[in-house]
N, C-alpha and C. Protein backbone atom coordinates (compact mmCIF):
# COMPACT_ATOMS: atom_id res chain seq x y z
N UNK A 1 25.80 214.74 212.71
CA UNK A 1 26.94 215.34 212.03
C UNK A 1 27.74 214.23 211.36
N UNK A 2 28.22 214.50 210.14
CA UNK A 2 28.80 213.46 209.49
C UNK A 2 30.09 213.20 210.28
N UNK A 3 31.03 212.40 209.44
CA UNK A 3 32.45 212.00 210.61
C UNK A 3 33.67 212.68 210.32
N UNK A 4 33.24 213.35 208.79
CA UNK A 4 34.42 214.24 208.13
C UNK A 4 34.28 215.56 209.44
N UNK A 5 32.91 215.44 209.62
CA UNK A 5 33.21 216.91 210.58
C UNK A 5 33.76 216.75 211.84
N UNK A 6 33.80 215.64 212.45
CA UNK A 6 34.58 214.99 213.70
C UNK A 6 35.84 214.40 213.84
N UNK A 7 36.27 214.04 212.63
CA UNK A 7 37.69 213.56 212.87
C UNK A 7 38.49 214.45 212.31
N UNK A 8 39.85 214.45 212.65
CA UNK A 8 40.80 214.79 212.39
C UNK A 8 40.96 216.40 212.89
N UNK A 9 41.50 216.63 214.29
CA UNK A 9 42.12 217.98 214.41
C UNK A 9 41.31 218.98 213.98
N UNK A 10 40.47 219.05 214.59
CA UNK A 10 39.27 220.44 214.49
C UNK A 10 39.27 220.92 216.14
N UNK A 11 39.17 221.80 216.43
CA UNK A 11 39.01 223.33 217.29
C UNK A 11 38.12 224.05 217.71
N UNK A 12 37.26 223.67 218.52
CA UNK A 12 35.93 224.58 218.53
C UNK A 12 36.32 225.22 220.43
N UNK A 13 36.77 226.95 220.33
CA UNK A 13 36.67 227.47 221.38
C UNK A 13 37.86 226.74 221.87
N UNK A 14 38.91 226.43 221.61
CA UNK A 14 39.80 225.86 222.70
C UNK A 14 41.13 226.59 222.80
N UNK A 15 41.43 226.74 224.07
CA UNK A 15 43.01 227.66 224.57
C UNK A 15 43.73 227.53 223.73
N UNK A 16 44.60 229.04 222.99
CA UNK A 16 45.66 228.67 221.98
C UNK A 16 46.27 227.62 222.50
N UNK A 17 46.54 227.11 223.87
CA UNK A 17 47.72 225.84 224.18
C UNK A 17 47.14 224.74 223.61
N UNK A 18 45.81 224.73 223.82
CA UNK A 18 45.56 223.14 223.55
C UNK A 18 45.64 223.07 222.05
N UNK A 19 45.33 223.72 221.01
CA UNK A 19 46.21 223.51 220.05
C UNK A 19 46.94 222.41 219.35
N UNK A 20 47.06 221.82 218.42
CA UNK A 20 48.05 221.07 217.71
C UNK A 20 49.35 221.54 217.87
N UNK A 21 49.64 222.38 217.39
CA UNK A 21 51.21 222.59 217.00
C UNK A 21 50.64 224.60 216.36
N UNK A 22 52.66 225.09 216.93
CA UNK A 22 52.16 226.65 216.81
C UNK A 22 51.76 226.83 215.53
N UNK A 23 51.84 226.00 214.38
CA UNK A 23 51.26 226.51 212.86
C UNK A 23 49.98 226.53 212.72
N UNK A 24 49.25 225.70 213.69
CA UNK A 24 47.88 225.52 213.79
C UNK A 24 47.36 226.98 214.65
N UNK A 25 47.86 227.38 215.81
CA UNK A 25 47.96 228.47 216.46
C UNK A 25 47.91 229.35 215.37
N UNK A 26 48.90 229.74 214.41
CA UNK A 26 49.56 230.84 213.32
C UNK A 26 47.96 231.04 212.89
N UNK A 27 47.79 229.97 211.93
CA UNK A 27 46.61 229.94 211.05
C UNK A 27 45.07 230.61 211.76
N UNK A 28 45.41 230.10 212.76
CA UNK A 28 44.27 230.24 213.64
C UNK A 28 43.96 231.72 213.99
N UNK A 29 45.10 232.26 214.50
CA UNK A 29 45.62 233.50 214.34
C UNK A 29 45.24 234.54 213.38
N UNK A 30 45.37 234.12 212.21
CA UNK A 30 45.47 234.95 211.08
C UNK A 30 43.76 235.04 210.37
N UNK A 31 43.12 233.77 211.02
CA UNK A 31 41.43 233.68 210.69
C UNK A 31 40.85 234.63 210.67
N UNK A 32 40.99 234.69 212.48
CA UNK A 32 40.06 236.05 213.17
C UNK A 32 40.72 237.14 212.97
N UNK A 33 42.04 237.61 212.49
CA UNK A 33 42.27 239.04 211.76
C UNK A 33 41.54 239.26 210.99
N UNK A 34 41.95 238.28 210.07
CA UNK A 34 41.10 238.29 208.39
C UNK A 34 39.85 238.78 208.50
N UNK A 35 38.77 238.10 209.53
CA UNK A 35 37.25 238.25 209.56
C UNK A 35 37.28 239.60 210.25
N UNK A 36 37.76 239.66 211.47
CA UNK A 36 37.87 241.05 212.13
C UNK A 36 38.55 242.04 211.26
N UNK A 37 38.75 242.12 210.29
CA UNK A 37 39.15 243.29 209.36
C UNK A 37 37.98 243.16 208.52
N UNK A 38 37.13 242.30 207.77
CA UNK A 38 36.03 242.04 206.84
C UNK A 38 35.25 242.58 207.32
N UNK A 39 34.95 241.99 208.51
CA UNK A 39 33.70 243.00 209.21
C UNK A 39 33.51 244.57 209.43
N UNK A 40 34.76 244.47 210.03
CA UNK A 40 34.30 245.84 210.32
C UNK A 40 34.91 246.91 209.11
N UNK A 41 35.83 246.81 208.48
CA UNK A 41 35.42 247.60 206.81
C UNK A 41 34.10 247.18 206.20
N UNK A 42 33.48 246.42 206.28
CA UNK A 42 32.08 245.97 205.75
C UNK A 42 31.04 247.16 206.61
N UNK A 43 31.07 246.99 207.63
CA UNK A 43 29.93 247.59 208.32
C UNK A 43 30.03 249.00 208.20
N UNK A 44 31.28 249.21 208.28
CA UNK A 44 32.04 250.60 207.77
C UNK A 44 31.03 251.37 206.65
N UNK A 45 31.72 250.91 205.87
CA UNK A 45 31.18 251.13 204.68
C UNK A 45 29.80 251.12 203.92
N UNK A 46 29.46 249.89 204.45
CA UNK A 46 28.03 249.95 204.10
C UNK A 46 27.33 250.87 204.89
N UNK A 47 27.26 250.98 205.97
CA UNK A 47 26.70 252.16 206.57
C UNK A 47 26.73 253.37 206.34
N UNK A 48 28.26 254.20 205.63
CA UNK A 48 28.20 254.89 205.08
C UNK A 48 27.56 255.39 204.14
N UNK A 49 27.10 254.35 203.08
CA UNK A 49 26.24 254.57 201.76
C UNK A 49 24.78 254.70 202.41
N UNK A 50 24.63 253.80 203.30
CA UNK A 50 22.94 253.85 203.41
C UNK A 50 22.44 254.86 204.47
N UNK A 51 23.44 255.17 204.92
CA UNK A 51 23.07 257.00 205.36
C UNK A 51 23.73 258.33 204.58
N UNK A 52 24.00 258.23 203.41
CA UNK A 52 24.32 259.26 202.19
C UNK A 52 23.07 258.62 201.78
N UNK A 53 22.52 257.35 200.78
CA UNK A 53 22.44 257.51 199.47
C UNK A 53 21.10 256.90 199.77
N UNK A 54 20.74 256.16 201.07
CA UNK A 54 19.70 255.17 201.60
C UNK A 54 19.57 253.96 201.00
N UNK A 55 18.90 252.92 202.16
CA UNK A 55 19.01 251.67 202.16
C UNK A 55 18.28 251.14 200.32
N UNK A 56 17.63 251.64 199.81
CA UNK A 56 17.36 251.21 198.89
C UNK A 56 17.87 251.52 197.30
N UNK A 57 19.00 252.25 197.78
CA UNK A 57 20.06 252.53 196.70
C UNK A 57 21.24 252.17 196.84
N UNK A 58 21.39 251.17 197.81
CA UNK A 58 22.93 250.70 198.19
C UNK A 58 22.25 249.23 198.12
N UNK A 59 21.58 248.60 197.46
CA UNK A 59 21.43 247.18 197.69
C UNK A 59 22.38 246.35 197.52
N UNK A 60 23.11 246.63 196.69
CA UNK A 60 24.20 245.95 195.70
C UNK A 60 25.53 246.30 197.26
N UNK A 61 25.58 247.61 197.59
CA UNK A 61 26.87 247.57 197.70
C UNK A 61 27.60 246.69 198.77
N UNK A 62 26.31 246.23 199.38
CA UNK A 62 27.15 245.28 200.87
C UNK A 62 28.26 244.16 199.69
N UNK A 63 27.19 243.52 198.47
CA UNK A 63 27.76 242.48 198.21
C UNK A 63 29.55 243.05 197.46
N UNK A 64 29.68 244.25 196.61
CA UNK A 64 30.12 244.93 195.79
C UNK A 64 31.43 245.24 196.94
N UNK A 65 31.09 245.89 198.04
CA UNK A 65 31.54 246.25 199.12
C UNK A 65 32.50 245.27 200.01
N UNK A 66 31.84 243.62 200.12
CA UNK A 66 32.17 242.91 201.15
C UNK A 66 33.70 242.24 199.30
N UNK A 67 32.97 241.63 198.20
CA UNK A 67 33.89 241.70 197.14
C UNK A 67 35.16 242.42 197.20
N UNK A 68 35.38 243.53 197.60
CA UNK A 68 36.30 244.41 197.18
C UNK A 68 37.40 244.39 198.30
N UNK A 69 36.89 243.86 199.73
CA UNK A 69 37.71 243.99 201.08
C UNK A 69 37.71 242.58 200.94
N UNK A 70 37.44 241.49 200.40
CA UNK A 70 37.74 239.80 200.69
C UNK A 70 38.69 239.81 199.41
N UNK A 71 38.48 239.96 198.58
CA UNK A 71 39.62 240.13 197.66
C UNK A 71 40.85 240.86 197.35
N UNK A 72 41.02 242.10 197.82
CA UNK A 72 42.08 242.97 198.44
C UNK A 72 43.36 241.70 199.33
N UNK A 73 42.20 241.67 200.87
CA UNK A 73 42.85 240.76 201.71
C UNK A 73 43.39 239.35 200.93
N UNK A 74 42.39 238.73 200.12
CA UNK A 74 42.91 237.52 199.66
C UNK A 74 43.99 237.42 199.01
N UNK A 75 44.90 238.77 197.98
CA UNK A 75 45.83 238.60 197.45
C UNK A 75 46.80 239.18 198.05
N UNK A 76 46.53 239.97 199.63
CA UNK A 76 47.99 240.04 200.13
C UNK A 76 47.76 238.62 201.36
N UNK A 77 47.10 238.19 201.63
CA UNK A 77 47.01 237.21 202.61
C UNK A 77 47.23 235.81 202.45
N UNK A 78 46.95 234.98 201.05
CA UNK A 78 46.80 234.11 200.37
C UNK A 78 45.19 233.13 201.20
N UNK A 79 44.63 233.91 201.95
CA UNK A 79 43.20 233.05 202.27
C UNK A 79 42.37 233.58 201.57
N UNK A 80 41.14 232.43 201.32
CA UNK A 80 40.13 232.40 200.73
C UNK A 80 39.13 232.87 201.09
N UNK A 81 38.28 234.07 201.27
CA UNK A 81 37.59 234.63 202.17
C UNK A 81 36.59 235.03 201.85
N UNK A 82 35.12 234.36 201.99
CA UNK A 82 33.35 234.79 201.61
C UNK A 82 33.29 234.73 202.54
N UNK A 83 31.58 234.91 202.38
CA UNK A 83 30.23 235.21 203.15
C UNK A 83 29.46 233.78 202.94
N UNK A 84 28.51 233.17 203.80
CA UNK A 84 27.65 231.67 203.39
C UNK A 84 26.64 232.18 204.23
N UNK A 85 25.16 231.47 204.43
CA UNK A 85 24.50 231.10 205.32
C UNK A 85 23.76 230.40 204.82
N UNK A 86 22.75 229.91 205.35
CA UNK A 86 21.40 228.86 204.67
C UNK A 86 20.56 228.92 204.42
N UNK A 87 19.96 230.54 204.31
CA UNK A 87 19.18 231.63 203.76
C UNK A 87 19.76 232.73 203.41
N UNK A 88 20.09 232.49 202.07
CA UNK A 88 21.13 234.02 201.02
C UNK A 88 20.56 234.67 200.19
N UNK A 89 20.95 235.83 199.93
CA UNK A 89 20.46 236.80 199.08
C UNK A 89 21.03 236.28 197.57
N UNK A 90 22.31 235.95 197.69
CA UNK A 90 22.86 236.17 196.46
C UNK A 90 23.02 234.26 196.42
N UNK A 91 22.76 233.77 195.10
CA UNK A 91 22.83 232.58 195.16
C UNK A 91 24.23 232.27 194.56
N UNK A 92 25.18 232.96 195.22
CA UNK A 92 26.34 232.69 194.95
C UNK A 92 27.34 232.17 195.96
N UNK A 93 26.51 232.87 197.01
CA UNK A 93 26.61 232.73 198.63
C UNK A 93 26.10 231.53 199.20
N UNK A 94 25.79 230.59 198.56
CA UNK A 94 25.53 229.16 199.22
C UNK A 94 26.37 228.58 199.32
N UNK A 95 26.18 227.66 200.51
CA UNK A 95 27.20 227.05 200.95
C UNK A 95 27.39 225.98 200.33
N UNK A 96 28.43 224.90 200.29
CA UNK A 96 29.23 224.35 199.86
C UNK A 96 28.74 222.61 201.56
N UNK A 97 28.71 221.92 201.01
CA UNK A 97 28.81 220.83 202.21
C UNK A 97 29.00 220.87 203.55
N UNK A 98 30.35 221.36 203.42
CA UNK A 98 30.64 221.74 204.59
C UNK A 98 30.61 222.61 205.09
N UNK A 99 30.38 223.63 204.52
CA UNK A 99 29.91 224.67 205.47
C UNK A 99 28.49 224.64 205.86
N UNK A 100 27.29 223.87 205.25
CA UNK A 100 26.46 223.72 205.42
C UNK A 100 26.19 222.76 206.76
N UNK A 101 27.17 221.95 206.84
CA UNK A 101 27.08 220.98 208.49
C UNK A 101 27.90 222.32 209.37
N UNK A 102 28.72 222.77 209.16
CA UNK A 102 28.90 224.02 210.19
C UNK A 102 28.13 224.52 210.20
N UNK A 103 27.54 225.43 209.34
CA UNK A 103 26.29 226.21 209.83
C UNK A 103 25.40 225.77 210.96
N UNK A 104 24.72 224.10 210.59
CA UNK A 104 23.84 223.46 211.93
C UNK A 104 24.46 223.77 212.76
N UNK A 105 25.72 223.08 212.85
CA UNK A 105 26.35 223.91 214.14
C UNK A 105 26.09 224.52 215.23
N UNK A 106 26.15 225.57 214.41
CA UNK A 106 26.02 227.10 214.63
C UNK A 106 24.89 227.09 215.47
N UNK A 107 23.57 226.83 214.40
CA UNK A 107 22.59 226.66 214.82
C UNK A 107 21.97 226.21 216.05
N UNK A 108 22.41 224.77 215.94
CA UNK A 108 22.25 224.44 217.65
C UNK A 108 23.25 224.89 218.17
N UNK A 109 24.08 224.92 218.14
CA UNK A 109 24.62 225.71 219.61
C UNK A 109 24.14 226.62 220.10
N UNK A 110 23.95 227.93 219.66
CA UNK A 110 22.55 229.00 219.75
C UNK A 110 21.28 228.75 220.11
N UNK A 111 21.09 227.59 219.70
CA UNK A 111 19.73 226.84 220.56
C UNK A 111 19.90 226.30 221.77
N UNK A 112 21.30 226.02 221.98
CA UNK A 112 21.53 225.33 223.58
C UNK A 112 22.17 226.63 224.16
N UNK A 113 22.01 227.86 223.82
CA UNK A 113 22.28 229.07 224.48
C UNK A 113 23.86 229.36 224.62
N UNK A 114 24.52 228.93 223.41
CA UNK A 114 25.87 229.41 223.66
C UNK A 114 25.99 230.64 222.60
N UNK A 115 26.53 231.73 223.07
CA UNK A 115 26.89 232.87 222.79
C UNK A 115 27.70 232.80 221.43
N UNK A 116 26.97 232.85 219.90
CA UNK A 116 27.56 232.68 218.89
C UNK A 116 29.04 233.89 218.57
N UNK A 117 28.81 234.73 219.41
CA UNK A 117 29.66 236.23 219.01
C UNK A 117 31.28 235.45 219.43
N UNK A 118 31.41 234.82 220.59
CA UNK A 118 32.03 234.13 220.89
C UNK A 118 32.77 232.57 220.45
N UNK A 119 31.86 232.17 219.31
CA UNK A 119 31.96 231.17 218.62
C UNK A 119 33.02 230.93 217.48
N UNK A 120 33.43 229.69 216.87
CA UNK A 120 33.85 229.32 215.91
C UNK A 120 34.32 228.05 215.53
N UNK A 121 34.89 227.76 214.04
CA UNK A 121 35.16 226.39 214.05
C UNK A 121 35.96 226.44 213.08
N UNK A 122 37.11 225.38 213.07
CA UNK A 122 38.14 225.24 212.59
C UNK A 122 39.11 224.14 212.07
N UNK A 123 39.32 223.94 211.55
CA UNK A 123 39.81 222.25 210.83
C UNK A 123 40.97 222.03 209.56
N UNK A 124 41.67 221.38 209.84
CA UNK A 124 42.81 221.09 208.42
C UNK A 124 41.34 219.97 207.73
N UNK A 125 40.83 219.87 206.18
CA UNK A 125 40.71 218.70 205.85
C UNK A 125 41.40 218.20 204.53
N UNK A 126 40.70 217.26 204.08
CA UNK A 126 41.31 217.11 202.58
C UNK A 126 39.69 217.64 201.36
N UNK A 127 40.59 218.90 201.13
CA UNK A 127 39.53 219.27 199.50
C UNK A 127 40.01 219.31 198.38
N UNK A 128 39.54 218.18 197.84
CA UNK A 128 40.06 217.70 196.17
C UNK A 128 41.79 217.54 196.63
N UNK A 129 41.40 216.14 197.30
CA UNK A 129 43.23 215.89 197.59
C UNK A 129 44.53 217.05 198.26
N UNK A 130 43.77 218.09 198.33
CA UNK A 130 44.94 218.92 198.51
C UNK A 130 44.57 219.26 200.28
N UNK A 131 45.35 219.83 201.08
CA UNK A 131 45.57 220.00 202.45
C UNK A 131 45.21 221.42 202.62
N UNK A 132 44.00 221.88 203.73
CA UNK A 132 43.34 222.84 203.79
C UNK A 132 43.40 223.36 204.99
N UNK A 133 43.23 224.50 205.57
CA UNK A 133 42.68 225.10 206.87
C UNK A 133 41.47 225.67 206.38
N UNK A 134 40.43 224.94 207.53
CA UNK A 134 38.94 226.10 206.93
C UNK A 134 38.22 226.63 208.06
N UNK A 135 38.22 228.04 207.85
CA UNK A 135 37.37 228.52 209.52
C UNK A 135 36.08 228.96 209.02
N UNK A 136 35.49 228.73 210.04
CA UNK A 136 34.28 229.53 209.90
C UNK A 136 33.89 230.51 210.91
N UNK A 137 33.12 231.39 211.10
CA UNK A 137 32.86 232.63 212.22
C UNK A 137 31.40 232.73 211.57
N UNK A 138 30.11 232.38 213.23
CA UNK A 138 29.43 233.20 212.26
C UNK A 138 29.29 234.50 212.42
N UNK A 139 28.48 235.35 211.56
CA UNK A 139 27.62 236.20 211.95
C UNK A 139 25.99 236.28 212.11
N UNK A 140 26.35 236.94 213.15
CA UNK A 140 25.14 237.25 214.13
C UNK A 140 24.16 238.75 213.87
N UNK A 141 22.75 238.69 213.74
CA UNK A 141 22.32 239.72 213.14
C UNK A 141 22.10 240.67 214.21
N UNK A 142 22.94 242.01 213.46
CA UNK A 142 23.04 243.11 214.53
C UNK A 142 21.66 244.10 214.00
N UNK A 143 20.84 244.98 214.73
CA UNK A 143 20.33 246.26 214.82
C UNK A 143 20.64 246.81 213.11
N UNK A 144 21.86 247.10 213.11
CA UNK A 144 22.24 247.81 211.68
C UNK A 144 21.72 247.22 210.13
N UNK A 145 21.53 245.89 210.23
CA UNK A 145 21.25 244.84 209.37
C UNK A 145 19.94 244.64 209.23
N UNK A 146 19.02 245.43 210.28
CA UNK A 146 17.60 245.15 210.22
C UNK A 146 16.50 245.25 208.64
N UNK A 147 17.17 246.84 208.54
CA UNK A 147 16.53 247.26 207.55
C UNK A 147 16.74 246.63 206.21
N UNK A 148 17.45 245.59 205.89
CA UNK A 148 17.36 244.68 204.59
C UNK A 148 17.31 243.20 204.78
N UNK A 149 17.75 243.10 206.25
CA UNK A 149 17.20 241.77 206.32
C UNK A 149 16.56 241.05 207.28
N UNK A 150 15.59 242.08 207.85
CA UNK A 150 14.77 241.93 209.19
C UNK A 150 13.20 241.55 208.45
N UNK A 151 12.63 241.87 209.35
CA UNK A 151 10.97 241.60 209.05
C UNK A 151 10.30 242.52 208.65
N UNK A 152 10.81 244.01 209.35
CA UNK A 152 9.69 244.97 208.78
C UNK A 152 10.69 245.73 207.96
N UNK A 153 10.75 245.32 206.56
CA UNK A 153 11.35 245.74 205.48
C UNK A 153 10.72 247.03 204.96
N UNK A 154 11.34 248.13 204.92
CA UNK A 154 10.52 249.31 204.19
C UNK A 154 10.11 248.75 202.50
N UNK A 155 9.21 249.28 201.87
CA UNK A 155 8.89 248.82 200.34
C UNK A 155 10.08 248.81 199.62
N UNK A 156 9.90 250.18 199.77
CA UNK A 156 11.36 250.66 198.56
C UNK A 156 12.55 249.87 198.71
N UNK A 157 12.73 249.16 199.71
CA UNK A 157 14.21 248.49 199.84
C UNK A 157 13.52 246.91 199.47
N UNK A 158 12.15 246.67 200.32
CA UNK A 158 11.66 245.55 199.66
C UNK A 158 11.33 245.14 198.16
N UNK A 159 11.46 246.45 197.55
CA UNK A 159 11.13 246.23 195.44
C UNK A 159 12.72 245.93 195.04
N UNK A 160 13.53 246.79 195.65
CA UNK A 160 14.67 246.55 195.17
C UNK A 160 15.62 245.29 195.71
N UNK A 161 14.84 244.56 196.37
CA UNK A 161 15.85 243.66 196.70
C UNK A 161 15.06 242.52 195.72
N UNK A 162 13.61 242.21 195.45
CA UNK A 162 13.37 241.74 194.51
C UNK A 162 13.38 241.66 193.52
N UNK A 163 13.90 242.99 192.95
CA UNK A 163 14.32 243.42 191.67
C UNK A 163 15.66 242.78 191.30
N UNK A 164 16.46 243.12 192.17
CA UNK A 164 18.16 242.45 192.05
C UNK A 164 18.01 240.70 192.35
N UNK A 165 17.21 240.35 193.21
CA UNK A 165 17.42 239.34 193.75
C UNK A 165 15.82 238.37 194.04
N UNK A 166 15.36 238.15 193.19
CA UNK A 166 14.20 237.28 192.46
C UNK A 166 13.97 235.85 193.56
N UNK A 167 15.14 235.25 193.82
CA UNK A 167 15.20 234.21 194.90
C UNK A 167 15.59 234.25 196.15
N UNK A 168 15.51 235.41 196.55
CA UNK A 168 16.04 236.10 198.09
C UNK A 168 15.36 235.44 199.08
N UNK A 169 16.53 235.10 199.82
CA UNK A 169 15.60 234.15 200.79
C UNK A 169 16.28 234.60 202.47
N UNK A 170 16.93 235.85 202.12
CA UNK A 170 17.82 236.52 203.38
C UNK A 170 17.26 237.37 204.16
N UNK A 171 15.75 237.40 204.51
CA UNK A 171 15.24 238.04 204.96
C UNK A 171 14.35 237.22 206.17
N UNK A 172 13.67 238.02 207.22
CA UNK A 172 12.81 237.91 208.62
C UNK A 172 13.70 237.28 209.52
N UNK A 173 14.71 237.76 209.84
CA UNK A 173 15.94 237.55 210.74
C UNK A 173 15.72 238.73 211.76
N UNK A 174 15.92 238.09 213.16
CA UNK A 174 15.45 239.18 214.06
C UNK A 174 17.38 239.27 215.13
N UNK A 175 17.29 240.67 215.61
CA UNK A 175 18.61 240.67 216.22
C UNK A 175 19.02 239.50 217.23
N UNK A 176 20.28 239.23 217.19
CA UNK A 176 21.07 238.18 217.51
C UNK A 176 20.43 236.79 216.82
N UNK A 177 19.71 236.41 216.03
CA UNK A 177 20.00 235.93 215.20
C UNK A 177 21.18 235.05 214.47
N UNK A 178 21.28 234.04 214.62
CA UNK A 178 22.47 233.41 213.17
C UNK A 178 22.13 233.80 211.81
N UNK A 179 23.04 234.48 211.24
CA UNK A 179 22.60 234.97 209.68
C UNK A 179 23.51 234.16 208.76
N UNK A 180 24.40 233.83 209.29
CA UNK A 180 25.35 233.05 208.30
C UNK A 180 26.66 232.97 208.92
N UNK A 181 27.45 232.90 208.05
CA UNK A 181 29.10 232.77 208.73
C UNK A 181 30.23 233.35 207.57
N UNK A 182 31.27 234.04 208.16
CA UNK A 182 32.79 234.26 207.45
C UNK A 182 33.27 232.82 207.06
N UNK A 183 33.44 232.41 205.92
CA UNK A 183 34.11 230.92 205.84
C UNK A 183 35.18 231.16 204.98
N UNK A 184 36.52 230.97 205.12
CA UNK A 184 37.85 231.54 205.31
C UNK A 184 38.33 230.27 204.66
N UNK A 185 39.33 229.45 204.02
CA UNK A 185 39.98 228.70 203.35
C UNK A 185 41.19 229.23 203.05
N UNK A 186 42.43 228.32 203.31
CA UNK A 186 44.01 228.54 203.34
C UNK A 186 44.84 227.35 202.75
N UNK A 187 45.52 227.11 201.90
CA UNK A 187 45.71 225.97 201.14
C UNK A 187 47.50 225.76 202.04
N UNK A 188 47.37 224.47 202.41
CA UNK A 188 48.66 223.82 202.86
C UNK A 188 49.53 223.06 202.84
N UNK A 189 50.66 223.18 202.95
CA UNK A 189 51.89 222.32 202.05
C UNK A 189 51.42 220.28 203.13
N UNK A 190 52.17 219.54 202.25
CA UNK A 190 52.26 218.51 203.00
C UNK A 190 50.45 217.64 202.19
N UNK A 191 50.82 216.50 202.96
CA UNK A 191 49.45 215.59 202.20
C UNK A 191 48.48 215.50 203.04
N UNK A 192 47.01 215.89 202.23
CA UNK A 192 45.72 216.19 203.41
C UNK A 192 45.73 214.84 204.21
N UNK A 193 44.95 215.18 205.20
CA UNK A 193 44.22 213.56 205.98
C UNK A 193 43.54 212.96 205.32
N UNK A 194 43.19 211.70 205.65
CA UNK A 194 42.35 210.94 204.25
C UNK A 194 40.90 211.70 204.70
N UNK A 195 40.33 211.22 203.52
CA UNK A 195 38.78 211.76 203.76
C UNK A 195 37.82 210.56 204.50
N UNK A 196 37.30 210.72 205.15
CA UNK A 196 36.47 210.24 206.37
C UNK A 196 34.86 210.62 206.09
N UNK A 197 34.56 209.60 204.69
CA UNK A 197 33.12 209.50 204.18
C UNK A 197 32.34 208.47 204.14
């Protein structure tokens, strides 16, 4: 792991007390709303369509769907709020550096048998000079998620996801699974930490 991901005031699983200071608490706070509202209007919803309209006529809407509830939240919330993992459907959804060393993360930790549902990670750094909070949460592949991004893909959902999505690489993910992560960004007053490269 590089050293940007180790220094400076990062959070993985620890008692609101141990904590920095209550603004770090606040922020922290306001993460897992954010994601715990994404999710579950996401699952909401998408489920709705693909038992009206079926899985191979709602391809679009998870992304259309998850768009419409991260952006809502983002302009009454002021956080920055996607979807990443390290196999995406939409190549819009790639990660960024650092979320890409979180993701490993993720990864091994799940390999040393820690309970990702339970997981997360959290950090002030400096991006492009300016002072940040960035969380990540992942998600974990549930039962419901099978049918577009499991192994035994029906055709019809398998033409149409190649149809929309030519470089899809979000697929043969089996339940509990790491599929990716909520990665959340909050911009903060005051001067970042130096960068540690």
């Amino acid at each position: 792991m590089r050293p940007y991901l180790t220094a400076f005031c990062f959070f993985l699983l620890l008692p609101v007390l141990a904590l920095a200071s209550s603004a770090d608490v606040q922020l922290l706070k306001q993460a897992r709303s954010q994601v715990k509202v994404v999710a579950g209007e996401l699952k909401l919803r998408v489920a709705k369509e693909v038992q009206e309209r079926g899985a191979e006529n709602v391809l679009g809407s998870c992304r259309l769907q998850a768009a419409g509830i991260t952006d809502r939240l983002s302009v009454h919330s002021g956080w920055e709020i996607r979807r990443t993992g390290m196999r995406v459907r939409n190549p819009d959804n790639a990660p960024d550096p650092w979320e890409a060393e979180v993701l490993e993360l993720f990864r091994r930790r799940q390999a040393e048998g820690v309970d990702l549902q339970e997981y997360e990670f959290a950090k002030v750094v400096n991006m492009d000079g300016k002072r940040v909070f960035r969380y990540m949460k992942p998600i974990v592949m549930q039962e419901f998620c099978m049918t577009c991004h499991g192994d035994d893909i029906p055709p019809a959902v398998r033409a149409a996801i190649a149809g929309a999505y030519p470089g899809d690489r979000a697929t043969g993910f089996r339940p509990g699974e790491l599929r990716g992560a909520f990665s959340l960004i909050r911009m903060l007053p005051g001067d970042p930490p130096p960068r540690w490269e």
